[in-house]
Protein backbone atom coordinates (compact mmCIF):
# COMPACT_ATOMS: atom_id res chain seq x y z
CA UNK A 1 -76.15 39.84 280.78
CA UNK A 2 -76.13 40.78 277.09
CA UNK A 3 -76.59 38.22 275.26
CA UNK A 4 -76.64 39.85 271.18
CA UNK A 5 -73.08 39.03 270.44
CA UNK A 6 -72.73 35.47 271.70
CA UNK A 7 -69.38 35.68 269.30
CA UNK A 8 -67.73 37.68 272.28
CA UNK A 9 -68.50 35.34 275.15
CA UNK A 10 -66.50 32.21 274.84
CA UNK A 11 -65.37 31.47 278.31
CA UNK A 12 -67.98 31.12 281.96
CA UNK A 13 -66.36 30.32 285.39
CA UNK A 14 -69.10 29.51 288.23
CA UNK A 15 -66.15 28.12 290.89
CA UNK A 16 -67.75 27.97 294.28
CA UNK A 17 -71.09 29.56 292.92
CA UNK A 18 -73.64 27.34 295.15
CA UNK A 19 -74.85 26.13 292.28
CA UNK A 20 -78.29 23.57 292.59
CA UNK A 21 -80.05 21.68 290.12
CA UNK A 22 -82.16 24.64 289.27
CA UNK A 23 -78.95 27.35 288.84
CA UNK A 24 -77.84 24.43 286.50
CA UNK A 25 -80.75 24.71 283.98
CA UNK A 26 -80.53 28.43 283.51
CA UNK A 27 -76.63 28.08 282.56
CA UNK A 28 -77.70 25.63 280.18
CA UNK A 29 -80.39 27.53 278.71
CA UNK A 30 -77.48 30.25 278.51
CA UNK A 31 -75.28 28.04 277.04
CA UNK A 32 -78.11 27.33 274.18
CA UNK A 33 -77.69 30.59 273.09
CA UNK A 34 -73.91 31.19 272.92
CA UNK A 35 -71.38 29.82 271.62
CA UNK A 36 -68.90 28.96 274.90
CA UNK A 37 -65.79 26.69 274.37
CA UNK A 38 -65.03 26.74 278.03
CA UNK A 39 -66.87 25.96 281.36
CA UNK A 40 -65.69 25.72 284.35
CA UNK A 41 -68.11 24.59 287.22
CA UNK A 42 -65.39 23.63 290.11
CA UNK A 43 -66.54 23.19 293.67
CA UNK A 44 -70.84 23.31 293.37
CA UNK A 45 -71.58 19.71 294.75
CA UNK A 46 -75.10 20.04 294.63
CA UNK A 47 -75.09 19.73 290.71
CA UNK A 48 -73.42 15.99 290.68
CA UNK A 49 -75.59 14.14 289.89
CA UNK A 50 -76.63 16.53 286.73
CA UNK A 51 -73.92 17.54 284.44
CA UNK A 52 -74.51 14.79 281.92
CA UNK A 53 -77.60 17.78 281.34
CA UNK A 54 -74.52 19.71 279.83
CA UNK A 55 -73.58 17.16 276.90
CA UNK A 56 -76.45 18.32 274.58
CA UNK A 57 -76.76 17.39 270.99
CA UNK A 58 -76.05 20.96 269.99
CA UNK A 59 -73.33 21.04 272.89
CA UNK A 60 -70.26 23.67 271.76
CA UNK A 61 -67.80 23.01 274.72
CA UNK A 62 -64.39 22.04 274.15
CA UNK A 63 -63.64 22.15 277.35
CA UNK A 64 -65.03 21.08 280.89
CA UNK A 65 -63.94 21.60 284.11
CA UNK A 66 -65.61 19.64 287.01
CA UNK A 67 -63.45 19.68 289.98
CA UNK A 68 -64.12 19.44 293.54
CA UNK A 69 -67.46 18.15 293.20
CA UNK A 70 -67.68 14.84 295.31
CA UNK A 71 -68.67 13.31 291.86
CA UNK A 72 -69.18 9.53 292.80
CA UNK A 73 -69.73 6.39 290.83
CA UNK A 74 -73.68 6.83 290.36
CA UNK A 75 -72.99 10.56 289.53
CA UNK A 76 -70.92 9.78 286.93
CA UNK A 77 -72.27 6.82 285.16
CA UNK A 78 -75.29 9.03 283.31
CA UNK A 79 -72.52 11.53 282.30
CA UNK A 80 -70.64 8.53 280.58
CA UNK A 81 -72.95 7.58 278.71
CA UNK A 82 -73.86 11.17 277.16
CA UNK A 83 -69.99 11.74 277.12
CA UNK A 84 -69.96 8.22 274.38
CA UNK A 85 -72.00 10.12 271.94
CA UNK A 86 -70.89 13.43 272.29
CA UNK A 87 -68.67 15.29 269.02
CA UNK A 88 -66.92 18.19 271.01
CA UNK A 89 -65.48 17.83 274.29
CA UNK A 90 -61.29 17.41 274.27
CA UNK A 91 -60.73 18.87 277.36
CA UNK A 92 -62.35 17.10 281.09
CA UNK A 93 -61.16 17.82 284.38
CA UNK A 94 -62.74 15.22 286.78
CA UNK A 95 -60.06 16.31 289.48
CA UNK A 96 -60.53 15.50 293.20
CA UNK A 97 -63.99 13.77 293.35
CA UNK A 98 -65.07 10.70 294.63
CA UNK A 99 -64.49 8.55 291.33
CA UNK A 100 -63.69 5.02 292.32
CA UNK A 101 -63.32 1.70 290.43
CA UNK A 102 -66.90 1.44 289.06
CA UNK A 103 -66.89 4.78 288.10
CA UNK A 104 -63.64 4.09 286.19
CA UNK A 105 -65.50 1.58 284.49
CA UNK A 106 -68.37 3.55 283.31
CA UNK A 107 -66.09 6.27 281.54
CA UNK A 108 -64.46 3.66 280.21
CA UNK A 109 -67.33 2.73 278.79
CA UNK A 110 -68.03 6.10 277.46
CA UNK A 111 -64.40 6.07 275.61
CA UNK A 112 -65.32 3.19 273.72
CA UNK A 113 -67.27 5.16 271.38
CA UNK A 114 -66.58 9.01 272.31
CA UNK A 115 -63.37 10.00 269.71
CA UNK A 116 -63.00 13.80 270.66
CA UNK A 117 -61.74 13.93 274.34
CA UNK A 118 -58.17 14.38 273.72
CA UNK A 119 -57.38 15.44 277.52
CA UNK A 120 -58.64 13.45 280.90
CA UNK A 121 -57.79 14.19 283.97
CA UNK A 122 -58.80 11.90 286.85
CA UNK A 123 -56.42 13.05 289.81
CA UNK A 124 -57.23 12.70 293.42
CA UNK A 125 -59.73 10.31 293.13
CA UNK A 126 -59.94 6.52 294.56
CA UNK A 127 -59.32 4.75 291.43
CA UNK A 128 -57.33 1.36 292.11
CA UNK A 129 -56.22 -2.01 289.57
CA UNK A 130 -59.75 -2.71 288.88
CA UNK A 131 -60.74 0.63 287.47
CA UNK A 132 -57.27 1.06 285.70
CA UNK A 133 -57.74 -2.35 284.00
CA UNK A 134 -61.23 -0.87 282.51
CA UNK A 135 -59.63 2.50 281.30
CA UNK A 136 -56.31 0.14 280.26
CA UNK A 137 -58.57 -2.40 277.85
CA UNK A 138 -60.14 0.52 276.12
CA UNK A 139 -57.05 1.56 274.53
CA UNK A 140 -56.10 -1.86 272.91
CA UNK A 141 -58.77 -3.32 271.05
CA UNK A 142 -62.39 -3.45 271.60
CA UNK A 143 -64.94 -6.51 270.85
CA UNK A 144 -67.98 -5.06 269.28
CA UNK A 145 -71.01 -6.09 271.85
CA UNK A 146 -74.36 -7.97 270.19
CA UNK A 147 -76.22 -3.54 270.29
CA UNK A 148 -72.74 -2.14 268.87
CA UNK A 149 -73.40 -4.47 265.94
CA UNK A 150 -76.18 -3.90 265.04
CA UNK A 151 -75.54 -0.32 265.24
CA UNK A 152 -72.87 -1.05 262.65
CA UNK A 153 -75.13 -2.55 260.55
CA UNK A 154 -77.36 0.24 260.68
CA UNK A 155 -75.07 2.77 260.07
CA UNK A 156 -73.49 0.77 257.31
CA UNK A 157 -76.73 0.73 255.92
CA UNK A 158 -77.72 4.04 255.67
CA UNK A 159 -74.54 5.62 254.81
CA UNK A 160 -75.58 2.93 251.68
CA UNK A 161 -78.66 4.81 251.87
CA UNK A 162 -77.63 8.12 251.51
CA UNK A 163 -74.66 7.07 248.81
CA UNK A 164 -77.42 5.92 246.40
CA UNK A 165 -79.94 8.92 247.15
CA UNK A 166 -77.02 11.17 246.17
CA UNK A 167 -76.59 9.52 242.77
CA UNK A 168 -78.68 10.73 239.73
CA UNK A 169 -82.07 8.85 238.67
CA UNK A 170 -81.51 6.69 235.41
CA UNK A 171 -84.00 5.49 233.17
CA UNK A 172 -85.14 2.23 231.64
CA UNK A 173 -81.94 2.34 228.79
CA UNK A 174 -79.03 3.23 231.10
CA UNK A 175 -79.24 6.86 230.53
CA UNK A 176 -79.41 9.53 233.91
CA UNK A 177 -82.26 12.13 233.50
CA UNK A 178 -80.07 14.71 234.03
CA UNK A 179 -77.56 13.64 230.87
CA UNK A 180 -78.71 11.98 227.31
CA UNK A 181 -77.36 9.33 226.57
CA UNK A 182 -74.61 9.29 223.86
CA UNK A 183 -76.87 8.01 221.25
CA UNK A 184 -79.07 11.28 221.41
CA UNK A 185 -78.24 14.22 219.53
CA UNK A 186 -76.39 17.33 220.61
CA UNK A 187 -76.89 21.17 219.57
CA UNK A 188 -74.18 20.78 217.39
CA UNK A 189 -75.02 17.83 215.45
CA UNK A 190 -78.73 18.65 214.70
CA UNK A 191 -77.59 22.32 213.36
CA UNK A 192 -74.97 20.14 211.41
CA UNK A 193 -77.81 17.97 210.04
CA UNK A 194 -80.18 20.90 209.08
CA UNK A 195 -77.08 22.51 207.13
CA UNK A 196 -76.56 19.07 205.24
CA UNK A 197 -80.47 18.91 204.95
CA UNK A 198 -80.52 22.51 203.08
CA UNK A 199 -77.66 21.66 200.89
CA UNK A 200 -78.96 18.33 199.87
CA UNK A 201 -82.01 20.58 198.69
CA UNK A 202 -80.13 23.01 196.87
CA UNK A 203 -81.87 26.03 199.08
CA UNK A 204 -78.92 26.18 201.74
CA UNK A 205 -78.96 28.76 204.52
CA UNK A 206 -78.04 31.89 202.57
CA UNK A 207 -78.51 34.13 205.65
CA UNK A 208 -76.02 32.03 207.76
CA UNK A 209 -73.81 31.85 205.12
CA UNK A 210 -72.96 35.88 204.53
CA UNK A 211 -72.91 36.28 208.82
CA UNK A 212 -69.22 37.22 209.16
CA UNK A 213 -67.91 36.34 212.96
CA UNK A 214 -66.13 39.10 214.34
CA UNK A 215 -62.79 39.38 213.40
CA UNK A 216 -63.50 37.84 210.29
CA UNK A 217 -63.14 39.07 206.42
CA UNK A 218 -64.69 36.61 203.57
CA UNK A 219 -63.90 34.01 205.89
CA UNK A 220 -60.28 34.44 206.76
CA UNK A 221 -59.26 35.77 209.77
CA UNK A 222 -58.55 38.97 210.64
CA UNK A 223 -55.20 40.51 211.20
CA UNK A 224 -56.37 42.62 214.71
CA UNK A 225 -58.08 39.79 216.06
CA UNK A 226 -55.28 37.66 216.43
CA UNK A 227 -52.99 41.36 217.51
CA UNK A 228 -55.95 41.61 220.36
CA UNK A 229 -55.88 37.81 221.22
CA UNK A 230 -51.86 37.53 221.34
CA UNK A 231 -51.93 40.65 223.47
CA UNK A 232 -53.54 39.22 226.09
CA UNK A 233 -51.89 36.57 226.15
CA UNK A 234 -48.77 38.32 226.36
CA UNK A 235 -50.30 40.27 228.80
CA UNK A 236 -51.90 37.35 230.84
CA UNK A 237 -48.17 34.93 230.76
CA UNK A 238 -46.26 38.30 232.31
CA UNK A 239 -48.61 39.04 234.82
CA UNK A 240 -48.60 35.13 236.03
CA UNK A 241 -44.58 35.20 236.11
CA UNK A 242 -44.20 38.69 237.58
CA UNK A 243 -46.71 37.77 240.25
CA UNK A 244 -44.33 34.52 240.45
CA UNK A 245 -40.92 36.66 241.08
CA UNK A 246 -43.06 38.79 243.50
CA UNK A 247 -42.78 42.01 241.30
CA UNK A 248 -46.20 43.28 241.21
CA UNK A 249 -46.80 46.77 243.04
CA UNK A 250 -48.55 46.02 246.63
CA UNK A 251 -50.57 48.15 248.04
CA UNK A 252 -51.00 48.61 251.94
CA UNK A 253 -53.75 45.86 252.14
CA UNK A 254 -51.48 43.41 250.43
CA UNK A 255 -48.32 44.69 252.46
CA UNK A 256 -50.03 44.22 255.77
CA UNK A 257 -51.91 40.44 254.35
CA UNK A 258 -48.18 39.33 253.23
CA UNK A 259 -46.86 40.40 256.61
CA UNK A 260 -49.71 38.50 258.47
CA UNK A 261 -48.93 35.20 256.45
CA UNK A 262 -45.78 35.18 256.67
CA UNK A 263 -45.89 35.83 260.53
CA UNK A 264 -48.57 33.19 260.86
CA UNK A 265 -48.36 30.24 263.50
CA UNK A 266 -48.35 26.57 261.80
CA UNK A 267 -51.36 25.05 262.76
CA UNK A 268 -50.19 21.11 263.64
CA UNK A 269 -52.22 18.69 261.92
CA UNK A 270 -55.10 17.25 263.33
CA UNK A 271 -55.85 13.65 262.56
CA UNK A 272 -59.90 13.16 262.55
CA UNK A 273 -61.11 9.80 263.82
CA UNK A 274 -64.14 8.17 262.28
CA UNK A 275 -66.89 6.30 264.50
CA UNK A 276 -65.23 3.21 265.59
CA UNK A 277 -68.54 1.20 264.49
CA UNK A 278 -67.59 1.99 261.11
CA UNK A 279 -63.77 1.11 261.13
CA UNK A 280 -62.38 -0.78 257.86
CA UNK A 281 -59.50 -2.47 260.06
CA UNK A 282 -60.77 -4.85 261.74
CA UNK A 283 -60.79 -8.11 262.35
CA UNK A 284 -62.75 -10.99 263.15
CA UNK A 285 -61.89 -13.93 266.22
CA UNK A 286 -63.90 -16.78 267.44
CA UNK A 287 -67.16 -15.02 266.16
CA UNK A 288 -66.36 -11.78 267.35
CA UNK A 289 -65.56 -8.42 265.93
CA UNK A 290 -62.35 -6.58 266.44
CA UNK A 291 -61.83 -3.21 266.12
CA UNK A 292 -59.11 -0.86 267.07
CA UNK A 293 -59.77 0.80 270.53
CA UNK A 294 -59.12 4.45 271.66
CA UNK A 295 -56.27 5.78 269.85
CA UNK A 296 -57.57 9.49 270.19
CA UNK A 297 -56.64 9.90 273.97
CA UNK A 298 -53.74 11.87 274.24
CA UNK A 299 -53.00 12.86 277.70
CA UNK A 300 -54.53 10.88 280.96
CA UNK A 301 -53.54 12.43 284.46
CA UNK A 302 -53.54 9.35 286.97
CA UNK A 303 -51.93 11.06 290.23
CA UNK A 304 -52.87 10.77 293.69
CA UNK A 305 -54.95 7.60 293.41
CA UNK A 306 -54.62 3.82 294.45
CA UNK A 307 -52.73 2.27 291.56
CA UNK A 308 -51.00 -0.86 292.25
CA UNK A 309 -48.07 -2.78 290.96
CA UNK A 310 -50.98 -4.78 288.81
CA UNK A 311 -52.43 -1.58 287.60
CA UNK A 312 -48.96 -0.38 286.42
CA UNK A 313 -48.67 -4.23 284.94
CA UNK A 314 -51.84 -2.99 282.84
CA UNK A 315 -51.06 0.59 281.79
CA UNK A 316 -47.54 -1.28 280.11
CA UNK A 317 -49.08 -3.57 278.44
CA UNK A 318 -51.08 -1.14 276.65
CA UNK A 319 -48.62 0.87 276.16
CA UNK A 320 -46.73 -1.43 274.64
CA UNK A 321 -49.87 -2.37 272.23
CA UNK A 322 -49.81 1.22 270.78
CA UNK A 323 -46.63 1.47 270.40
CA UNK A 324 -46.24 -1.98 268.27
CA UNK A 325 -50.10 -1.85 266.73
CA UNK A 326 -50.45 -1.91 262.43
CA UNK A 327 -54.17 -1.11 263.14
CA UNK A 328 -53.66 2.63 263.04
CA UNK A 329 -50.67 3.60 261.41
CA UNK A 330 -49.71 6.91 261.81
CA UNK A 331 -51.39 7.39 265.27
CA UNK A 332 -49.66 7.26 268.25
CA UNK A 333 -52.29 7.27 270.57
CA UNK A 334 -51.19 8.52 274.20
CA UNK A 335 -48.32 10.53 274.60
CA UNK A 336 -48.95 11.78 278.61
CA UNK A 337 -49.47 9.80 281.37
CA UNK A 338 -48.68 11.40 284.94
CA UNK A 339 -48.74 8.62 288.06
CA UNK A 340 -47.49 10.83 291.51
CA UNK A 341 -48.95 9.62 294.48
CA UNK A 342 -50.08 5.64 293.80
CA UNK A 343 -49.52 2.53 295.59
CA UNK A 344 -47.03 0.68 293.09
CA UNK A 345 -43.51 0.32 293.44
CA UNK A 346 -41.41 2.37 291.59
CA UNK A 347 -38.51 0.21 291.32
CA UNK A 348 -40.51 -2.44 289.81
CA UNK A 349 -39.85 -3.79 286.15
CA UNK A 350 -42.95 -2.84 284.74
CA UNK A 351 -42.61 0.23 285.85
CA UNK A 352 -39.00 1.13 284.30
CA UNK A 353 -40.38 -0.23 281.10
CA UNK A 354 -43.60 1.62 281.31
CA UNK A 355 -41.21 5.19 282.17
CA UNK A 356 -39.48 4.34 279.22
CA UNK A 357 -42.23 3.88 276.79
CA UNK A 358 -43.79 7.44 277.66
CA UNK A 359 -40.33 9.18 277.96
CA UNK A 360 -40.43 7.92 274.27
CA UNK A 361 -43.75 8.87 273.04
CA UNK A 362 -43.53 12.37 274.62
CA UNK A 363 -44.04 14.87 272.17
CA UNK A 364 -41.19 17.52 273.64
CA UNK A 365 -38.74 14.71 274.34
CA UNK A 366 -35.28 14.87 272.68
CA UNK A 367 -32.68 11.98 272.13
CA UNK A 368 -29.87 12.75 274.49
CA UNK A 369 -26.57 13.82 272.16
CA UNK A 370 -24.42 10.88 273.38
CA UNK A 371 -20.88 12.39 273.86
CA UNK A 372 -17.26 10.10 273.15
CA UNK A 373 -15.32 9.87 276.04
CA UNK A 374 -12.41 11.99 275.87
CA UNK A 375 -10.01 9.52 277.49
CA UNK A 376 -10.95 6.82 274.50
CA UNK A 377 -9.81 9.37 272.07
CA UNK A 378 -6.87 10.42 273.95
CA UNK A 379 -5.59 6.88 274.15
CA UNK A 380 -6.39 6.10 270.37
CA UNK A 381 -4.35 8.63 269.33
């Protein structure tokens, strides 16, 4: 494989590769030395227990596919906690492993901090109420443990740090070194002192006196150096409102750059989510620090597990907490939830309510165009 234009190479597939603990490290090594978004690594069971290997520091995937890998709960814990601190993932695909309840809990630990995974899929796995509740909690509120404070305080501390290494030294009187202070004396006043010096003597600067600026006669100015200074401005103020009406001559470059802009997809806006151990909103509760939970997952795919009628009971009420929460205006937090294939009952209240949340919060829903009934406005008139 070439590897001198990692630029080119942005995608790998390995499905069904064999692929051991040893095949593992060399597409890592790869990986070091391009720069892949995607990875797909579907059906090679002999690398469970070592993918958490893949979330690097200098990791550059977006997106992660893991299916088919009999990933269980002791498999996945060491990838949840390298998934917390990672910056780049948005896409996982954890699809038809072995992922029950505790495992739940561990990536739900690993959401509490991680801000970038935007997508999750955890499909046909064994996930029932107790892991739902776990995954459910994290996108409320979270209460900072005793190590997550005192990471706060550390970070706190040196973004402090790094504020007041940024600023410039001052001295003893007040004044930076890089600026005097506005007592000292500029160019200008000190040649303005030297000039009042040499007339107070009577031996002025004779030689500074006869230097005629350009443009200049006997010290009035000069008739073609205004002409040359109004002429550009003439020419500047019509060249800023003919480029405003769009009259200027284009050449094919600027043709072809006009076309391409005007063509050109709107990119939505991205909302960027600090480190939740250095949130502003929060609150404090019977000793404990609140802070807004995960607001940055987007879609969760839940089908063809063992949700309950209590699981469903959670999802709602969370749910209904983003929907309703002041903490983070302007974010609606998850918009996609899919739930074929579980235990609950569909007919049950929650349920309805929960349907009608999402159905909401979809981002391609429209409001149904509610019609008049004909026969009302028959009989009116």
């Amino acid at each position: 494989m070439n590897l001198s234009a990692p630029q080119c190479l942005t995608t790998i597939s390995l499905w069904r590769c064999g692929l051991d603990r040893e095949g593992l490290h060399i597409v890592i090594n790869m990986l070091s030395k391009l720069a892949v978004r995607t990875l797909l690594l579907d059906g090679n069971p002999e690398c469970a227990g070592y993918f958490h290997l893949l979330l690097t520091e200098d990791c550059t995937l977006t997106s992660l596919s893991l299916r088919s890998n009999k990933i269980n709960c002791t498999d996945i814990a060491p990838f949840a906690a390298a998934l917390s601190s990672n910056k780049s993932l948005t896409n996982l695909s954890l699809h038809n492993n072995s992922i029950e309840d505790d495992g739940a809990k561990h990536l739900a630990q690993g959401l509490r901090i991680n801000r970038t995974v935007l997508t999750l899929n955890l499909s046909g796995n064994k996930i029932t109420d107790a892991g739902i509740k776990a995954l459910s909690d994290v996108l409320t509120t979270l209460n900072l443990t005793h190590e997550e404070i005192v990471a706060r305080r550390k970070l706190i501390s040196e973004n402090k740090s790094s504020l007041a290494a940024d600023e410039p030294p001052t001295t003893p009187g007040g004044r930076t070194k890089d600026r005097p202070g506005s007592n000292s004396r500029t160019g200008s006043h000190t040649a303005l002192d030297k000039k009042g010096k040499g007339g107070a003597s009577g031996k002025g600067n004779k030689k500074q006196d006869k230097v005629e600026k350009p443009g200049t006669k006997d010290g009035r100015k000069s008739d073609l150096g205004n002409k040359g200074k109004d002429d550009k401005r003439k020419g500047s103020r019509s060249g800023a409102a003919d480029a405003k009406k769009g009259n200027i001559k284009k050449g094919t470059a600027g043709k072809k750059f006009q076309e391409e802009k005007e063509h050109e997809t709107p990119q939505p806006e991205v909302v960027e989510f600090s480190n939740p151990l250095l949130e502003s909103n929060m609150s404090e509760k019977e000793g404990k620090i609140i802070v807004p939970g995960n607001f940055a997952l987007t879609c969760l795919n839940l089908n063809n597990n063992g949700i309950g009628d209590m699981g469903i009971t959670y999802l709602y009420k969370a749910l209904h907490f983003q929907e309703n929460s002041t903490m983070k205006r302007g974010v609606k937090g998850l918009l996609r939830l899919t739930l074929k294939n579980n235990k609950f009952d569909q007919e049950g209240r929650h349920y309805s309510e929960l349907v009608d949340i999402m159905t909401r919060r979809d981002p391609f829903y429209e409001q149904p165009i509610i019609e008049e009934d004909q026969s009302n406005l028959t009989a009116q008139t």
